[in-house]
N, C-alpha and C. Protein backbone atom coordinates (compact mmCIF):
# COMPACT_ATOMS: atom_id res chain seq x y z
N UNK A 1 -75.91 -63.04 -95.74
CA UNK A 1 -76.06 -62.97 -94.30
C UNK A 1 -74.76 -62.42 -93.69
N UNK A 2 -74.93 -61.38 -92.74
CA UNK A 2 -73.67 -60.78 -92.20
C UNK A 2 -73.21 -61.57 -91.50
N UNK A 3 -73.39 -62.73 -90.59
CA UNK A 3 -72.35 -63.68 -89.70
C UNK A 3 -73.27 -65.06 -90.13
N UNK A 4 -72.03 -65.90 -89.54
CA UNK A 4 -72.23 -67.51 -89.38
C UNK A 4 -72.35 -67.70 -88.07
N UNK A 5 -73.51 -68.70 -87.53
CA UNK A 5 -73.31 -69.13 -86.45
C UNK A 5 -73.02 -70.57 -86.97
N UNK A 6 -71.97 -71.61 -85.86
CA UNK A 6 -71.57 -73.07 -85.91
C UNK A 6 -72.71 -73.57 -85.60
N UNK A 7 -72.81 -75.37 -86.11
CA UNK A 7 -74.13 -75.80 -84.91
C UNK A 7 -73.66 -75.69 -84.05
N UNK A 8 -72.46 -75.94 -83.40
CA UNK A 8 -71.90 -76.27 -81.80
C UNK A 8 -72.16 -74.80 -81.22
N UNK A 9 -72.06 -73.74 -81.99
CA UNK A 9 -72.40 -72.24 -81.41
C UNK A 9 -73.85 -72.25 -80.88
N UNK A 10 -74.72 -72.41 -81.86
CA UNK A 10 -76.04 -72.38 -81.88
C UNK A 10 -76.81 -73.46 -80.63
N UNK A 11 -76.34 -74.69 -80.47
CA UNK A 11 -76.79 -75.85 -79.61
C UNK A 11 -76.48 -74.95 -78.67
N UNK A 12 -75.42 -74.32 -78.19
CA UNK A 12 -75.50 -73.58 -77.23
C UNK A 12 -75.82 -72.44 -76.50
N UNK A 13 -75.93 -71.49 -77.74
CA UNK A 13 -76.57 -70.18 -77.96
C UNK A 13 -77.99 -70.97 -77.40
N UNK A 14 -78.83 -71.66 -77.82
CA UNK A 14 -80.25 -71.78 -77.79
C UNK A 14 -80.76 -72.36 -76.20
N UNK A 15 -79.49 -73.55 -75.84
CA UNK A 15 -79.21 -73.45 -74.39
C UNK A 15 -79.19 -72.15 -73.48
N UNK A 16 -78.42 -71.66 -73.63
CA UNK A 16 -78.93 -70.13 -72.72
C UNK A 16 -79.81 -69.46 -72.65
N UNK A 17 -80.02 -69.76 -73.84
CA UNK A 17 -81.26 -68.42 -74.40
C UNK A 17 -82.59 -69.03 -73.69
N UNK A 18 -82.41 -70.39 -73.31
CA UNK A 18 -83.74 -71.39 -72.47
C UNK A 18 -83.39 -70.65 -71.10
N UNK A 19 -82.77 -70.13 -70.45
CA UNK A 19 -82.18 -69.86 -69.07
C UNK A 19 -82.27 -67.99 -68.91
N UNK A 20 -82.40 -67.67 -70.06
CA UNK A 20 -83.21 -65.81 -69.97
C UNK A 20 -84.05 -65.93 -69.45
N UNK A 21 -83.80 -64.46 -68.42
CA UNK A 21 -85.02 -64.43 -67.52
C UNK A 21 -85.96 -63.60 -67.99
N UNK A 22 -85.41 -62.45 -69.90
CA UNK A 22 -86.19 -61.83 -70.50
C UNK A 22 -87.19 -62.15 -71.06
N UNK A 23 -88.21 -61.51 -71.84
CA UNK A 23 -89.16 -61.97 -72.45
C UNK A 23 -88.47 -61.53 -73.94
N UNK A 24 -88.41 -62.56 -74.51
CA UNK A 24 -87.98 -62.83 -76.31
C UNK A 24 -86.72 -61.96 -76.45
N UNK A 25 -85.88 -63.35 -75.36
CA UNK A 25 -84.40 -62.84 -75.46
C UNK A 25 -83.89 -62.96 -77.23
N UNK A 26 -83.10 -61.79 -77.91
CA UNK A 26 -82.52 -62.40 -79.08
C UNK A 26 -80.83 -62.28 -78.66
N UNK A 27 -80.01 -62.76 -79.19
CA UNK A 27 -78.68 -62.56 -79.38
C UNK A 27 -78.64 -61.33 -80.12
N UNK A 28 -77.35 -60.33 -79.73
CA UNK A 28 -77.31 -59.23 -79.87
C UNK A 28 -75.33 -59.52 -80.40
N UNK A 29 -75.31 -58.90 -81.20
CA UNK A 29 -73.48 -59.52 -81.37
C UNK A 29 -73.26 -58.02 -82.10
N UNK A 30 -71.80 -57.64 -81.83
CA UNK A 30 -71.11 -56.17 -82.52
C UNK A 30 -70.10 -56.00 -81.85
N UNK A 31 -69.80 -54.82 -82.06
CA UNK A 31 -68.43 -54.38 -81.77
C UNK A 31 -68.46 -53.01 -81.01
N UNK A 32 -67.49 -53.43 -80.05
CA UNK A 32 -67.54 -51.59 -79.77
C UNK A 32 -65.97 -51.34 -79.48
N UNK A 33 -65.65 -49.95 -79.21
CA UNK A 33 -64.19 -49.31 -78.67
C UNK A 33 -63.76 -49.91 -77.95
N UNK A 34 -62.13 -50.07 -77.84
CA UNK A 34 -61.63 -50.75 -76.55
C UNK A 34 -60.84 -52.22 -76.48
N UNK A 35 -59.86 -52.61 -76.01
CA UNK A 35 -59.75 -53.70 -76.04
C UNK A 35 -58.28 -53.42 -76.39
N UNK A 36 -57.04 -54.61 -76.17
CA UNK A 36 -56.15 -54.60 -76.36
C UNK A 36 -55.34 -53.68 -78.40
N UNK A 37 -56.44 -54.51 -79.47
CA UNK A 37 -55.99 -53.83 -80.07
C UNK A 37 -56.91 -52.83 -81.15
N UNK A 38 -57.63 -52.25 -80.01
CA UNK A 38 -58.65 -51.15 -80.67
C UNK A 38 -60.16 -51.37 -80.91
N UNK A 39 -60.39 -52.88 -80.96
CA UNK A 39 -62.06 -53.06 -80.96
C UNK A 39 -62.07 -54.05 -80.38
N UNK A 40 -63.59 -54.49 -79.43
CA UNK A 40 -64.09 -55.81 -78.82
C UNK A 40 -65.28 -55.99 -79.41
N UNK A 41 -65.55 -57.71 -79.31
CA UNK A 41 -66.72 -58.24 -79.89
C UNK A 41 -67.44 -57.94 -78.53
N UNK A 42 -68.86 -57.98 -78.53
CA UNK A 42 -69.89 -57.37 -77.78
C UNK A 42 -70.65 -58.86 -78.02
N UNK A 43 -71.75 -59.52 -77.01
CA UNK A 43 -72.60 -60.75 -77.43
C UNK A 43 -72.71 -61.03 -76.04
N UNK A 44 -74.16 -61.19 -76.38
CA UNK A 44 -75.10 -60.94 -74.88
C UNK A 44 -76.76 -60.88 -75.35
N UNK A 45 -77.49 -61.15 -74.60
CA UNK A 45 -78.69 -61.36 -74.51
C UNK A 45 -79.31 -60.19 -74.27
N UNK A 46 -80.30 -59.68 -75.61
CA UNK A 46 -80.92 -58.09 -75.35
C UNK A 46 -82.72 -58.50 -75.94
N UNK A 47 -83.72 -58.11 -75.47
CA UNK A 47 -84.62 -58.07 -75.61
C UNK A 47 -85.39 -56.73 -76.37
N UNK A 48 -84.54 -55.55 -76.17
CA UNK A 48 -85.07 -54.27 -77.16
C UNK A 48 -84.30 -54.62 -78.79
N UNK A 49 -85.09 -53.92 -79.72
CA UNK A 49 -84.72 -53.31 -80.79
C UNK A 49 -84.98 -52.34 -81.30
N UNK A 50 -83.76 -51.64 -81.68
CA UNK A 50 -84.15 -50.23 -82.40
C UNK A 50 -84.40 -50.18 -83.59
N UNK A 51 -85.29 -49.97 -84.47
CA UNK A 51 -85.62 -50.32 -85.73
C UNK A 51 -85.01 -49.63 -86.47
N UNK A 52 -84.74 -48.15 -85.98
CA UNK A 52 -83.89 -47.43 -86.72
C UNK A 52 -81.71 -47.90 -86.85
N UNK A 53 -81.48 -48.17 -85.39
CA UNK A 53 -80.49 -48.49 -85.80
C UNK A 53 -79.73 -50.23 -85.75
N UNK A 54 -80.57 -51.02 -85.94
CA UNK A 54 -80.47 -52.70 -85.81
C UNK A 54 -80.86 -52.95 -87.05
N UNK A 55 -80.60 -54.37 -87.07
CA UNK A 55 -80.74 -54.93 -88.53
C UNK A 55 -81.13 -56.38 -87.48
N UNK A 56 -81.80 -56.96 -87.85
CA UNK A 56 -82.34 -58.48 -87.15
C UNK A 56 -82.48 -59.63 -88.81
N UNK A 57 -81.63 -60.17 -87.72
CA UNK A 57 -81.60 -61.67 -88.68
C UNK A 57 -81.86 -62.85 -87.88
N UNK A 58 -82.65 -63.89 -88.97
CA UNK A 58 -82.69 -65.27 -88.14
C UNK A 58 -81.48 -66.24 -88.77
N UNK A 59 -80.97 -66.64 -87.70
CA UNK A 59 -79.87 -67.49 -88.22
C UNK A 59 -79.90 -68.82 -87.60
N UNK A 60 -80.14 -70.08 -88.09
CA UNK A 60 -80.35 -71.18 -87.49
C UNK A 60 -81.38 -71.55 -86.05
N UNK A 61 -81.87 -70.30 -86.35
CA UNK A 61 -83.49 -70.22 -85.41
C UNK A 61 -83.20 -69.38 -84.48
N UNK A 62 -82.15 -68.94 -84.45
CA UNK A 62 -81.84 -68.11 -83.54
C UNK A 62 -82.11 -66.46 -83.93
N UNK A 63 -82.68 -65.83 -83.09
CA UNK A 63 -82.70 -64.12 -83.83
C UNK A 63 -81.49 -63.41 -83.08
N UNK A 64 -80.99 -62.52 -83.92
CA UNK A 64 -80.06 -62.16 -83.69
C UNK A 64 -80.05 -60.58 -84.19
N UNK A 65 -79.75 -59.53 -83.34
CA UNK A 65 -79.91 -58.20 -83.68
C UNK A 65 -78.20 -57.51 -83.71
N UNK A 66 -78.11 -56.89 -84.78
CA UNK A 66 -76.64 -55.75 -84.83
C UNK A 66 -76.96 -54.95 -85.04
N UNK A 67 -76.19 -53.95 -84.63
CA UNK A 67 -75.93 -52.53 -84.70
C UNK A 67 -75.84 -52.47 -86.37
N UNK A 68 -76.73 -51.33 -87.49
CA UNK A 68 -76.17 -51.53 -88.70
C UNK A 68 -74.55 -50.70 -88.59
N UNK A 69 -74.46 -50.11 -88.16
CA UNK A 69 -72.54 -49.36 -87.87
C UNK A 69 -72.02 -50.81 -87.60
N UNK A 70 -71.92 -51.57 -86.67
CA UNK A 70 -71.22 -52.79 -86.96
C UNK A 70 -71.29 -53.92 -87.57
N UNK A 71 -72.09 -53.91 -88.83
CA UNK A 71 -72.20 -54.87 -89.69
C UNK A 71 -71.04 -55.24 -90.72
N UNK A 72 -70.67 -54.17 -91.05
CA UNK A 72 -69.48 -54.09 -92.23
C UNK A 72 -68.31 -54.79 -91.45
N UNK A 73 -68.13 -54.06 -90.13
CA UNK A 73 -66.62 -54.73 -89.41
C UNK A 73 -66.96 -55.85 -89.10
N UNK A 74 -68.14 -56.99 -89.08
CA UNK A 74 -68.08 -57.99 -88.90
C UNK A 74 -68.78 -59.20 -89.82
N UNK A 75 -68.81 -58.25 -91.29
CA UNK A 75 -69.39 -59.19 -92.14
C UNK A 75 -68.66 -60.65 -92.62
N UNK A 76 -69.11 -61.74 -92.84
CA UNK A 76 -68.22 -63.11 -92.77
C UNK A 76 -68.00 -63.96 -91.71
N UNK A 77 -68.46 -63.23 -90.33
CA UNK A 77 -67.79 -63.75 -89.27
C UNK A 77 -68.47 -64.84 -88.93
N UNK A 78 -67.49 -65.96 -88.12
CA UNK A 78 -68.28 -67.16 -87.84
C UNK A 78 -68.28 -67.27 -86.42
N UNK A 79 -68.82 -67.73 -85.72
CA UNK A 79 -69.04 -67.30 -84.38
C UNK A 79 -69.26 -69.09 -84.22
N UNK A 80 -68.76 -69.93 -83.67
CA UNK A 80 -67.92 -71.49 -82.80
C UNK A 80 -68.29 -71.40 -81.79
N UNK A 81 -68.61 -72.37 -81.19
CA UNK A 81 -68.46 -72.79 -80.01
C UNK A 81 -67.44 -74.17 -79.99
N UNK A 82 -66.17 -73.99 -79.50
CA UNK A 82 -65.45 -75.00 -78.84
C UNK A 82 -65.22 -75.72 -77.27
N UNK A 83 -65.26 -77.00 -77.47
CA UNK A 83 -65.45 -77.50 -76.05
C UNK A 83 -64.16 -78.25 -75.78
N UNK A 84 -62.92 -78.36 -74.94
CA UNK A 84 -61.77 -78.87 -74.55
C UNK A 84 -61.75 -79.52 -72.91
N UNK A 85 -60.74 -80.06 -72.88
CA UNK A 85 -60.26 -80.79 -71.68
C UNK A 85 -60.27 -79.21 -70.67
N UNK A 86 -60.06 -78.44 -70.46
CA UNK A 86 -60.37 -76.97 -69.89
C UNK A 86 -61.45 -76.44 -70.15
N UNK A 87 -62.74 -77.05 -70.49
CA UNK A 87 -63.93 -76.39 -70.62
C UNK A 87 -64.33 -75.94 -71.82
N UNK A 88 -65.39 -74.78 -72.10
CA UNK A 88 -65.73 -74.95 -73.31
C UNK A 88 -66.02 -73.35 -73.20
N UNK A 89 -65.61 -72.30 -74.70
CA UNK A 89 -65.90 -71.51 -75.09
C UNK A 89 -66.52 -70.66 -76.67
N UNK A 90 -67.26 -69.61 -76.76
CA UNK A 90 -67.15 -69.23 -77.89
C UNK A 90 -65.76 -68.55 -78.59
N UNK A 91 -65.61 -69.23 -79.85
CA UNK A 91 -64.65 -68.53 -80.76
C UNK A 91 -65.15 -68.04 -81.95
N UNK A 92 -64.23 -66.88 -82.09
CA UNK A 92 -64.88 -65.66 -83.58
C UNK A 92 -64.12 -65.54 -84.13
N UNK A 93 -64.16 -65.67 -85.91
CA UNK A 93 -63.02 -65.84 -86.52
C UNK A 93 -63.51 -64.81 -87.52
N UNK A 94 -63.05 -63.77 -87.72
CA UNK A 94 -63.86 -62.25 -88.56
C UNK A 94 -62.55 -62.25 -89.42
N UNK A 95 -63.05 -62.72 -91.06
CA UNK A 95 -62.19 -62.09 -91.62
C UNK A 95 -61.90 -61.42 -92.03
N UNK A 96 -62.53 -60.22 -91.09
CA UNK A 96 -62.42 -58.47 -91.82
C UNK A 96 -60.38 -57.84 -90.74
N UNK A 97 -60.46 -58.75 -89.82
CA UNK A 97 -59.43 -58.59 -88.56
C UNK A 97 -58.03 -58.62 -88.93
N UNK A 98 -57.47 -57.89 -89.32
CA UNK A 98 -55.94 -57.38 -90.05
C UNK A 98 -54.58 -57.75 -88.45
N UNK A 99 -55.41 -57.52 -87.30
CA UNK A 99 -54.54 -57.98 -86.29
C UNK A 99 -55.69 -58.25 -85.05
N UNK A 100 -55.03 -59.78 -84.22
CA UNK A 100 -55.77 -59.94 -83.24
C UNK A 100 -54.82 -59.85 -82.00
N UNK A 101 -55.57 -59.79 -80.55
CA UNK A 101 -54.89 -59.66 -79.36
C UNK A 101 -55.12 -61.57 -78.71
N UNK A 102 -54.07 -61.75 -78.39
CA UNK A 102 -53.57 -63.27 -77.70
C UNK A 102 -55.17 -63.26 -77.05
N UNK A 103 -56.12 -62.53 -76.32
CA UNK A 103 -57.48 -63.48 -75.49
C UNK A 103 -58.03 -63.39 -76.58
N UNK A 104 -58.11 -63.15 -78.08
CA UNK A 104 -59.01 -63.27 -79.10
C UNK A 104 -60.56 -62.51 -79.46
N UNK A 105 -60.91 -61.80 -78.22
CA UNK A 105 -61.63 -60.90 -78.17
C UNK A 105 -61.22 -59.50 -78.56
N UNK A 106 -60.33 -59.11 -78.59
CA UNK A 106 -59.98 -57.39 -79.51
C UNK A 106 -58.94 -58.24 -80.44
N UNK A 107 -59.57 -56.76 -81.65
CA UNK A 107 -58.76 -56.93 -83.32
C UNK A 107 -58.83 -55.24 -83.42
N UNK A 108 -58.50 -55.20 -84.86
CA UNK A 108 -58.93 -54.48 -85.39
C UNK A 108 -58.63 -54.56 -86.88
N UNK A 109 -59.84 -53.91 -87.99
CA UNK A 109 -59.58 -54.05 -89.21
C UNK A 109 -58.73 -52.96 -89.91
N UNK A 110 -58.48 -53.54 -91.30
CA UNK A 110 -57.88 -52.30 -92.25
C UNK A 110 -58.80 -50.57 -92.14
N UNK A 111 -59.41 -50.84 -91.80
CA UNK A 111 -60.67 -49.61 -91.77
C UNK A 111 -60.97 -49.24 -90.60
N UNK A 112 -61.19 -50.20 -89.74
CA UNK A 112 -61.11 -49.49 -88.16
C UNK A 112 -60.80 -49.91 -87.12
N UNK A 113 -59.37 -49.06 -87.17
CA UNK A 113 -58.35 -49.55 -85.55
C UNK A 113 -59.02 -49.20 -84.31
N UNK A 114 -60.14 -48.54 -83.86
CA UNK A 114 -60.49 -48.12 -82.52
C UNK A 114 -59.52 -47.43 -81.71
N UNK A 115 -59.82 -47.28 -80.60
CA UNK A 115 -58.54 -46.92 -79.45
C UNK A 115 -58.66 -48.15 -78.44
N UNK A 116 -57.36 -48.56 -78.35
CA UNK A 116 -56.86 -49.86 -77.71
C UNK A 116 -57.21 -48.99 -76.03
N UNK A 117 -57.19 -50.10 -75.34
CA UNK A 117 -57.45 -49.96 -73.74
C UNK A 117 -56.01 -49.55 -73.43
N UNK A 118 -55.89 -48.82 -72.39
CA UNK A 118 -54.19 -48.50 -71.67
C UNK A 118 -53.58 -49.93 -70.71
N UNK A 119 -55.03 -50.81 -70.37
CA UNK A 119 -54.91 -51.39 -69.35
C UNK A 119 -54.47 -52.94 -70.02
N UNK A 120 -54.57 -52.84 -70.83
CA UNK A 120 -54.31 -54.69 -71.97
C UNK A 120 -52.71 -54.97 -71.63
């Protein structure tokens, strides 16, 4: 399986996914250009699939569609949900990520640095 979801990810992933206003919202997770150090995680609620370029997995009941181009840069990854005295967020821990940026949303791997944002 290309990613891990946590239960604490998933209890909450499945929470939202009750609050789509789509019809057969799946989780959509990848990567695109950009970001302090060359790539950002992408994860959001999408209802299309392209058969030609997605790969759909069920992961703890949850469906979940990637880009096959971003499967490799995020194979292993575990995708958390943490909850603190400041509220509660998702965390992604990809151990394909050779360097991360301090908000934890841009990396980039041995294989692909992206182009970093001017604005980080």
């Amino acid at each position: 399986m290309a990613i891990h979801i946590s239960d604490n990810a998933s209890l909450q992933i499945k929470e939202m996914m009750q609050d789509e206003e789509t019809e057969n919202p799946r989780l959509r997770f990848g990567v695109k250009g950009g970001g302090c150090t060359g790539l950002s995680y992408v994860m959001g609620f999408d209802s299309e699939v392209n058969e030609e370029l997605d790969k759909t997995f069920d992961i703890n009941g949850i469906p979940v569609v990637m880009n096959n181009q971003d499967l490799a840069i995020v194979e292993g990854t575990t995708i958390d949900f943490k909850q603190n005295m400041m509220g509660g967020g998702f965390t992604i821990d990809n151990p394909n990520a050779i360097a991360n940026c301090g908000c934890g949303s841009s990396f980039k791997t041995a294989t692909n640095a992206g182009s970093p944002d001017e604005n980080c």
